[in-house]
Structure formats: C-alpha cells, structure tokens
C-alpha atoms as a PDB file:
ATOM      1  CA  UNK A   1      -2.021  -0.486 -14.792  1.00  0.00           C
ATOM      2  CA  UNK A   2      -0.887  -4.326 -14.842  1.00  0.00           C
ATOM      3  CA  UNK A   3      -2.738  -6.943 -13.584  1.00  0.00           C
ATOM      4  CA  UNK A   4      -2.103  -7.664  -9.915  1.00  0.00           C
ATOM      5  CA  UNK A   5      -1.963  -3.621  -9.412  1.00  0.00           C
ATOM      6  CA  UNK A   6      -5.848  -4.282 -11.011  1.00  0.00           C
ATOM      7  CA  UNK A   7      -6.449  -7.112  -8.711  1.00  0.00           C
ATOM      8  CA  UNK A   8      -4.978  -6.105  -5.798  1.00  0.00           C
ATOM      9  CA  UNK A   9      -7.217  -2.832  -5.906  1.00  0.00           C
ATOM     10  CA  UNK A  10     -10.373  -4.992  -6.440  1.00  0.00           C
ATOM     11  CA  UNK A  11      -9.676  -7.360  -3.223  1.00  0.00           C
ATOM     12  CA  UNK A  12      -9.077  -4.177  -1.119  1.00  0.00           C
ATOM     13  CA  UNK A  13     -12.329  -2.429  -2.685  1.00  0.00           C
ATOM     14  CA  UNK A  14     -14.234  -5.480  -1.535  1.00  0.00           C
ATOM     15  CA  UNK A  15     -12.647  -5.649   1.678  1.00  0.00           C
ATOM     16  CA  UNK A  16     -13.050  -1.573   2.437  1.00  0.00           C
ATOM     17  CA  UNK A  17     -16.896  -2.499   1.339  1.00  0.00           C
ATOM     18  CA  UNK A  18     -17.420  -5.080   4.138  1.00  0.00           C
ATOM     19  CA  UNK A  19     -15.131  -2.636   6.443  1.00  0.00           C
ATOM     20  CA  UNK A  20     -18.148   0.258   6.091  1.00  0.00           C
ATOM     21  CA  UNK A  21     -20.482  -1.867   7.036  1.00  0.00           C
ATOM     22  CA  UNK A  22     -18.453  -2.487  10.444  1.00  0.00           C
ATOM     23  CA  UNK A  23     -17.442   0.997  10.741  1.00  0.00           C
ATOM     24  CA  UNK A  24     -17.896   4.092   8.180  1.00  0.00           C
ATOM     25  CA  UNK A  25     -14.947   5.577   7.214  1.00  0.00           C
ATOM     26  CA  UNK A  26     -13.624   8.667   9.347  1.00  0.00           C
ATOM     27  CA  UNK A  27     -13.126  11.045   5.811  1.00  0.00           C
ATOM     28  CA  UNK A  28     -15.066  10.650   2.518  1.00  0.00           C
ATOM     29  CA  UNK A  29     -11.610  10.252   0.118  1.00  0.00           C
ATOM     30  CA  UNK A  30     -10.515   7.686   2.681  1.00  0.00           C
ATOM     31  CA  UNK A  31     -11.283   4.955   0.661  1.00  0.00           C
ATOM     32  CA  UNK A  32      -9.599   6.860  -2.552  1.00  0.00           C
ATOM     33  CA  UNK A  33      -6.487   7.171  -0.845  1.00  0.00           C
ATOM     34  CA  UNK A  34      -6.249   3.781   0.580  1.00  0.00           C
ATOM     35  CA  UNK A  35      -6.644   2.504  -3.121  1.00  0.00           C
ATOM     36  CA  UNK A  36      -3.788   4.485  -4.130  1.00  0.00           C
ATOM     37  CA  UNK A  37      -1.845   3.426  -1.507  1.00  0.00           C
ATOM     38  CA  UNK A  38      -2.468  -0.622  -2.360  1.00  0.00           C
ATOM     39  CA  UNK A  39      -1.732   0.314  -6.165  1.00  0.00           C
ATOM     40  CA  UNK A  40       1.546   2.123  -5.417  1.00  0.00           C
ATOM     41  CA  UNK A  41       2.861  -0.420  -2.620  1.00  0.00           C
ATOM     42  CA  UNK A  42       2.218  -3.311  -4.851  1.00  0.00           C
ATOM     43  CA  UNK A  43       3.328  -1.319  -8.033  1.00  0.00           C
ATOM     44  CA  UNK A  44       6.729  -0.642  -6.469  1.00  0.00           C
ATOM     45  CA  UNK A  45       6.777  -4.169  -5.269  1.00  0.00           C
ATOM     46  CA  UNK A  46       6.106  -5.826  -8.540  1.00  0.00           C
ATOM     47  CA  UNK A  47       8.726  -2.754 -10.107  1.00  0.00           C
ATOM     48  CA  UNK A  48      11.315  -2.877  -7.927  1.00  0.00           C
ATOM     49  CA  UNK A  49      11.789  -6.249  -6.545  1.00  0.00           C
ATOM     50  CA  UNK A  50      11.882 -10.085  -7.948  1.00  0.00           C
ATOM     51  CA  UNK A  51       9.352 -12.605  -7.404  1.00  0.00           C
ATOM     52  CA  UNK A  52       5.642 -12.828  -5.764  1.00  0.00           C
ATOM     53  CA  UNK A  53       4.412 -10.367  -3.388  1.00  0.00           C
ATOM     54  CA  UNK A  54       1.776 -10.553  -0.831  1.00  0.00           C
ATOM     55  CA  UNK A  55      -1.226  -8.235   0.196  1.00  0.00           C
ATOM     56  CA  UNK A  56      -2.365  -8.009   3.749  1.00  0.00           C
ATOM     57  CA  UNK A  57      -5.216  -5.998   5.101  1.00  0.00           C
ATOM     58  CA  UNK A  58      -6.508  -4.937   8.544  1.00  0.00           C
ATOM     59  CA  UNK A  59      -9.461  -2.794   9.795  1.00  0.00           C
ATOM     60  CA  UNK A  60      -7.984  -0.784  12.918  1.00  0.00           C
ATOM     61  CA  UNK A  61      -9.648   0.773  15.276  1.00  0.00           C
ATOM     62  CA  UNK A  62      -9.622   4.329  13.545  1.00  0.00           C
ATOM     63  CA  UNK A  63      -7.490   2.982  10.338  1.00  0.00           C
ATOM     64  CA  UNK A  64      -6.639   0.576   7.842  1.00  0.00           C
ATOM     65  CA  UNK A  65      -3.307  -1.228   7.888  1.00  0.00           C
ATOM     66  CA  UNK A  66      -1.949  -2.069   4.471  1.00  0.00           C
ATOM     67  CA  UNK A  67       0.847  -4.354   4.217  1.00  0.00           C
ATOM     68  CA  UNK A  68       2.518  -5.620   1.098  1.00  0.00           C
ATOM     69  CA  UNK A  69       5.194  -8.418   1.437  1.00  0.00           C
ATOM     70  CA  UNK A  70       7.749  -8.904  -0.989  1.00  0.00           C
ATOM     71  CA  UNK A  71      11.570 -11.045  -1.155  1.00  0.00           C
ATOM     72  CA  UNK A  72      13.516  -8.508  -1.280  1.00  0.00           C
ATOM     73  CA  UNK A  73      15.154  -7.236   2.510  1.00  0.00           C
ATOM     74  CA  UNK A  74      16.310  -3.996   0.331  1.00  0.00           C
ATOM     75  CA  UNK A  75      14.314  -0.852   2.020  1.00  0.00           C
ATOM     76  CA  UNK A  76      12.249   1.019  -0.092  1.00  0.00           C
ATOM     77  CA  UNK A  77      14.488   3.947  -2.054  1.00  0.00           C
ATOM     78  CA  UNK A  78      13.105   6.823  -2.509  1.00  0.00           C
ATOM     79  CA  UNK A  79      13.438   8.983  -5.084  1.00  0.00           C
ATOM     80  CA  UNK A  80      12.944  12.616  -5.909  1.00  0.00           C
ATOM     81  CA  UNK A  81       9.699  12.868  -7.847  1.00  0.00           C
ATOM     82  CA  UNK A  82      10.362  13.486 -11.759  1.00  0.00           C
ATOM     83  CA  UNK A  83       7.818  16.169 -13.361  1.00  0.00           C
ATOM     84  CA  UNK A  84       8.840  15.045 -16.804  1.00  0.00           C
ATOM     85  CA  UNK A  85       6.766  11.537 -16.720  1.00  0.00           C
ATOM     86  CA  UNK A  86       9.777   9.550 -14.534  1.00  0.00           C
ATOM     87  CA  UNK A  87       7.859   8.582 -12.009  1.00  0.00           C
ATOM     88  CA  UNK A  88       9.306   9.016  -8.158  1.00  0.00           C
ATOM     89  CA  UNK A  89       5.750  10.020  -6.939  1.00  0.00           C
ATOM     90  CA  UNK A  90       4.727   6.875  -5.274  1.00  0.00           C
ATOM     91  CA  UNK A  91       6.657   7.349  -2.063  1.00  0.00           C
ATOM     92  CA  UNK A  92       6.105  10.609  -1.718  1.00  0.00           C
ATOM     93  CA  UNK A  93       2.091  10.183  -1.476  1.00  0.00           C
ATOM     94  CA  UNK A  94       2.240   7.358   0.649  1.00  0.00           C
ATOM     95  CA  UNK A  95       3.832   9.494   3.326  1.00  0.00           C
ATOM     96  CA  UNK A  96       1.624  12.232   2.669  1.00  0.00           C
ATOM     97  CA  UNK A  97      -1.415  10.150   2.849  1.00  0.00           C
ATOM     98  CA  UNK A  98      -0.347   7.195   5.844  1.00  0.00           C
ATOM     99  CA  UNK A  99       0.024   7.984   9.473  1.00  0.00           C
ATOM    100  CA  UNK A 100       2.311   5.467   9.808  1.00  0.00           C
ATOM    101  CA  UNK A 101       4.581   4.168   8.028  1.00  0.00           C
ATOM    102  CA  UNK A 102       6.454   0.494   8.965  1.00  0.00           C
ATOM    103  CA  UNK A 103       9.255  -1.506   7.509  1.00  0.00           C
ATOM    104  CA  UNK A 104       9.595  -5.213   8.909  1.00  0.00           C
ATOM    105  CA  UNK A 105      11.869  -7.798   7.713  1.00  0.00           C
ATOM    106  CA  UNK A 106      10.207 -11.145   7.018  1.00  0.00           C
ATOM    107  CA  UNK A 107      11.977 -14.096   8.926  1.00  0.00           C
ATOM    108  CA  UNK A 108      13.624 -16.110   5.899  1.00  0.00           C
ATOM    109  CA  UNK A 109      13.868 -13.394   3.571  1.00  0.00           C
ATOM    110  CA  UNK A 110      11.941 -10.235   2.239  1.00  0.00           C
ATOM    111  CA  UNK A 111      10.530  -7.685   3.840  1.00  0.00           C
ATOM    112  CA  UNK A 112       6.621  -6.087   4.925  1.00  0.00           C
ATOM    113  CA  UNK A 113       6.373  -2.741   3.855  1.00  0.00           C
ATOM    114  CA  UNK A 114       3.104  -1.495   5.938  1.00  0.00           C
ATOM    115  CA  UNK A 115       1.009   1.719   5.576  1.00  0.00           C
ATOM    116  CA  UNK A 116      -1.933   3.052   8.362  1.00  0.00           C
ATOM    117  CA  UNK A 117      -4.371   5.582   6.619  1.00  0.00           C
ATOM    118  CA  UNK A 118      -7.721   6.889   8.821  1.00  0.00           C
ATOM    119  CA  UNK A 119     -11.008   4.755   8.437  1.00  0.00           C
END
C-alpha cells in the first residue's frame, strides 16, 4: 500500500475513534469497511487520475460520508473485476458496502467522488 493510501487510513482511523465516542457504530465491521472504502477511493484517485487529491469526512446521523476529491471531471470507470491479480475489485466493493453513492463535479475542475456507509 503507498503512502497517502497509509495515511489517509490513519486520519480516518483517528477520526472513526473520536466518532465512537459521539455515537457507537450501528455494525461491528463498520469501521473495517469504511477503511476499505478510504483506501480504495483514494487508491483509485492516486491510480487513475493526475495530481493531489483530497479526503473529506463526515459523521451522519446513522453514517459516515467519505468524500475524496481529485482534478480529474472523468467519472469513475468501472471495470469488470479480474480473478487473475488485475485488479477491478475496488468499485465493485464500494457499491456493495456504501448506501450511497455520489459523484459531484468540483467548480474549477475535478470532481468529489462520495461514499455513505452505516455508523
């Protein structure tokens, strides 16, 4: 796993730690799937677009939201998963795991592509 992938999984572990206090989570792999939702939204950002991206976090009533904002206005592509190492997986969890699912343009460029999993 590269750095920010690393990183960005330690600021939302900290965050989902002050989040319990506030309000336990609703399931006990809720905080396991919102991890591998920041790692594969900021994996595909770092993969598949050029330049920084940004992580943004939110404690919902009932959910975290989970946005990760990139330069690129090109919608995510999926992909049919590989089973010989390929890859293609990411989207296909993160629409298994989210509720909801958002694509926003960013005025000036780029886009927000968001994620709500249960808290």
């Amino acid at each position: 796993m590269n750095r920010p992938v690393v990183a960005a999984r330690d600021a939302t572990r900290a965050f989902l730690s002050r989040a319990a206090r506030l309000r336990a989570p609703a399931e006990d792999e809720s905080t396991d799937n919102i991890l591998l939702v920041v790692a594969e939204l900021v994996a595909n950002a770092i993969r598949h677009t050029v330049g920084p991206c940004a992580l943004h976090l939110e404690l919902l009533d009932g959910s975290i939201d989970i946005c990760v904002t990139d330069q690129s206005s090109q919608p995510p592509r999926p992909r049919t998963p590989g089973t010989d190492g390929s890859g293609g997986w990411g989207w296909f969890l993160i629409k298994r795991l989210a509720t909801r699912i958002r694509v926003n343009p960013v005025p000036g460029g780029g886009k927000s592509v968001c994620a709500e999993l249960p808290w």
